[in-house]
Protein backbone atom coordinates (compact mmCIF):
# COMPACT_ATOMS: atom_id res chain seq x y z
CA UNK A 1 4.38 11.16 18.36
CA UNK A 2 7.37 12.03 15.74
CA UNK A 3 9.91 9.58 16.43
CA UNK A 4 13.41 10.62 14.80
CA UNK A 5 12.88 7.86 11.50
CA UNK A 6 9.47 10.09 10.46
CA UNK A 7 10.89 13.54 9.92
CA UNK A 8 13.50 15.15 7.74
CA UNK A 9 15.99 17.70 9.18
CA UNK A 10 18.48 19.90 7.06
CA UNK A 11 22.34 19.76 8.77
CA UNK A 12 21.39 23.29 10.06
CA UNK A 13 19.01 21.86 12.61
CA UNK A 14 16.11 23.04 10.36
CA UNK A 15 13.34 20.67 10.08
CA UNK A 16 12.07 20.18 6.52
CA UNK A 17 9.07 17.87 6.51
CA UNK A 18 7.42 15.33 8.77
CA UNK A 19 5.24 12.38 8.86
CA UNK A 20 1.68 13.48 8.26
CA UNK A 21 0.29 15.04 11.31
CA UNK A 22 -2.10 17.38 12.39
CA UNK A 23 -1.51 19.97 15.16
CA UNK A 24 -3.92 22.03 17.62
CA UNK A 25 -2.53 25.54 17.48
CA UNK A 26 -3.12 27.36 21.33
CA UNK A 27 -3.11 31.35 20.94
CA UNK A 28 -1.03 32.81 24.11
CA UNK A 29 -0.66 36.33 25.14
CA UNK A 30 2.80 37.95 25.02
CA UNK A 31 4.75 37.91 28.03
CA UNK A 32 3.21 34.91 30.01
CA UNK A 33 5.45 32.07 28.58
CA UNK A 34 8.42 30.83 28.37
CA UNK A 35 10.42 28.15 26.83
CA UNK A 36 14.42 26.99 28.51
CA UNK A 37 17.05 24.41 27.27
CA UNK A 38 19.37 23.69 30.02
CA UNK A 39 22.48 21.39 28.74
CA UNK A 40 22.67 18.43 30.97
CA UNK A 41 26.19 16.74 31.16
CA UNK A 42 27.96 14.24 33.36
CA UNK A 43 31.57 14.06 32.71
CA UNK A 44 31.80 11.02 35.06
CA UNK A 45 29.88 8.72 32.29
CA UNK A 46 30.60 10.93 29.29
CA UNK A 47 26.54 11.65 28.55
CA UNK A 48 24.78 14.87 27.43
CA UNK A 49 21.34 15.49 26.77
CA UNK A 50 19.43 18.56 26.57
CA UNK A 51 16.38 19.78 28.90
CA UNK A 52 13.77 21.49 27.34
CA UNK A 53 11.43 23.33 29.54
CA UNK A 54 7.97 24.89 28.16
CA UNK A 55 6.00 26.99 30.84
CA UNK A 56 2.90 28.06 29.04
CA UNK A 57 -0.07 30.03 30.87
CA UNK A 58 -4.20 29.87 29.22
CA UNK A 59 -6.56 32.63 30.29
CA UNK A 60 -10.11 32.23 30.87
CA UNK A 61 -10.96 28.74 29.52
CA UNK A 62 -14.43 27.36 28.41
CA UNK A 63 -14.91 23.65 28.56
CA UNK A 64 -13.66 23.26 25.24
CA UNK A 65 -9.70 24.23 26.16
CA UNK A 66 -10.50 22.42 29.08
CA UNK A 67 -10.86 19.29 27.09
CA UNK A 68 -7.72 19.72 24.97
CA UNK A 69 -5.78 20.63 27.80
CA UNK A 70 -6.29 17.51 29.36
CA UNK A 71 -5.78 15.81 26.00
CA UNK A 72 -2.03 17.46 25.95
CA UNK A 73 -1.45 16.56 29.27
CA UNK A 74 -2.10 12.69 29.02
CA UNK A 75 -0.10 12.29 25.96
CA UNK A 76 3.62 13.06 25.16
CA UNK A 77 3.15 15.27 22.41
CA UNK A 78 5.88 17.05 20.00
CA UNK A 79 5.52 20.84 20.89
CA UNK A 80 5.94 23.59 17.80
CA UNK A 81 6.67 26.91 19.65
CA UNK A 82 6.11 30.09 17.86
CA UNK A 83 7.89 33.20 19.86
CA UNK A 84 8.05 36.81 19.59
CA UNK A 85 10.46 36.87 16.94
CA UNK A 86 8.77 34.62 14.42
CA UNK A 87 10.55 31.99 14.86
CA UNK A 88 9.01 28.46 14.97
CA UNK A 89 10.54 25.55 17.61
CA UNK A 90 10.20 22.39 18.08
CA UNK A 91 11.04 20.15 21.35
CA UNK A 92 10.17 17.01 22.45
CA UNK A 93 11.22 16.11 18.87
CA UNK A 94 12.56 12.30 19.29
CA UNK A 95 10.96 11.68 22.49
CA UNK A 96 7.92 13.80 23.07
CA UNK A 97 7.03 15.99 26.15
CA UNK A 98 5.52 15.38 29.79
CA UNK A 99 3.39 17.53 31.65
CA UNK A 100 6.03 18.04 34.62
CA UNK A 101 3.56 20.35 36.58
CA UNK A 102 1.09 23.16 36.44
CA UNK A 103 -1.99 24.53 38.33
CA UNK A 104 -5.41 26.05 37.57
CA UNK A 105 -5.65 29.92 39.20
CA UNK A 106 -9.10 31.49 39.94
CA UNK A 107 -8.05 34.26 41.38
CA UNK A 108 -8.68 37.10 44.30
CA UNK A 109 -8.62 40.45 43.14
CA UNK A 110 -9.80 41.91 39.48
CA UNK A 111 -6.08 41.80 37.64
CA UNK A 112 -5.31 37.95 39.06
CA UNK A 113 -5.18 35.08 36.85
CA UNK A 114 -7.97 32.94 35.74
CA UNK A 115 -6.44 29.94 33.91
CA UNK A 116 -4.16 27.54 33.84
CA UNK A 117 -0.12 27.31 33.81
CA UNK A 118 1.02 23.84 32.33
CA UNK A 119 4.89 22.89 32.26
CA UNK A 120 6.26 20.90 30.02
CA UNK A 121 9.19 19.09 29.77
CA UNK A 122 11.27 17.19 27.61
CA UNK A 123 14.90 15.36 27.13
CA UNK A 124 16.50 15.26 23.84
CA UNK A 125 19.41 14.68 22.54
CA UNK A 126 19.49 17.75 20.21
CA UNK A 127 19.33 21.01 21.80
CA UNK A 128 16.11 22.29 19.62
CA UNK A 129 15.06 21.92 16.13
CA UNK A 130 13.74 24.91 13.98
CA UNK A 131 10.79 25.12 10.95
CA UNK A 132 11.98 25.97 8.24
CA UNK A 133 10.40 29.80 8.33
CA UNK A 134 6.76 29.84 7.39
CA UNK A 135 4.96 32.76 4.91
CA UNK A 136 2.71 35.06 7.69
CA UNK A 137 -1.03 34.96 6.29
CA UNK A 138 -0.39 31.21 4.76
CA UNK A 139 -2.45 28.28 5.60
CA UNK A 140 -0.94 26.28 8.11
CA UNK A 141 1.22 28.99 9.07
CA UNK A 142 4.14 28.95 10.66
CA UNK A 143 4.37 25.09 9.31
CA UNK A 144 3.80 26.31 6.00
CA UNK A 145 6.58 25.54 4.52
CA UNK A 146 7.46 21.81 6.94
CA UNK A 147 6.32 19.10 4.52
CA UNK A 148 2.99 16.76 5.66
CA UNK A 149 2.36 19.72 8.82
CA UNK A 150 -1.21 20.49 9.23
CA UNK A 151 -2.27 23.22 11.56
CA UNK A 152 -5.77 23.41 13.12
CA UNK A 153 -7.01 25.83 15.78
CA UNK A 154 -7.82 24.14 19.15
């Protein structure tokens, strides 16, 4: 896990480099997930924080994703998010992410699911961080350009 001493951030909320690390990148289809902050505030004792809330859905697995799924789910891992607009999140920054829930769908009829939904879920005391926007077609892309990020394909 990143903890807040082992990566750099620019005063735009832009992160910049980070301890050496190597990530699993998990190819999703459009349109099945979906990531939330909710601001969490209690005027009573003068506290924020910030709820960060990753629902992400994997379609017909093999034992291999099976294997790294489970891997994700035991650990509290730092989550990069890359959306539809090529932008490139990250949550669970400071103090990683839990597996808050999920289920594994077989399916009835032809067009149902067959896969897995895992949530994921995080409290931070920034709302989200953002790379620093990667080169498409670069290795390690979209942490391309995040110091000490290297991607590999789960």
């Amino acid at each position: 896990m990143v903890s807040q001493t082992n990566w750099l951030a620019a005063s735009d909320d832009t992160v910049t480099a980070i301890a050496t690390q190597t990530f699993y990148e998990f190819e999703l289809r459009p349109e099945l997930s979906s990531l939330t902050v909710n601001y969490q505030s209690d005027a009573a004792s003068g506290t924020t924080f910030f709820e960060q809330v990753l629902s992400v859905t994997f379609q017909k697995l093999d034992a291999t994703d099976i294997a790294d799924i489970r891997e994700l789910c035991e650990g509290r891992p730092n989550i990069w998010i890359l959306d539809n607009n090529a932008k490139c999140w990250l949550i669970g920054a400071e103090f990683g992410c839990n597996v808050s829930g999920g289920m594994l769908q077989t399916g009835v009829a032809y067009s149902d699911l067959n896969g897995f939904t895992i949530d994921f879920n995080a409290r931070e005391q920034n709302p989200i961080w953002l790379a620093t926007a990667g080169v498409v077609g670069a290795a390690n892309y979209p942490l391309d350009l995040v110091t000490n990020a290297v991607v590999t394909p789960a």
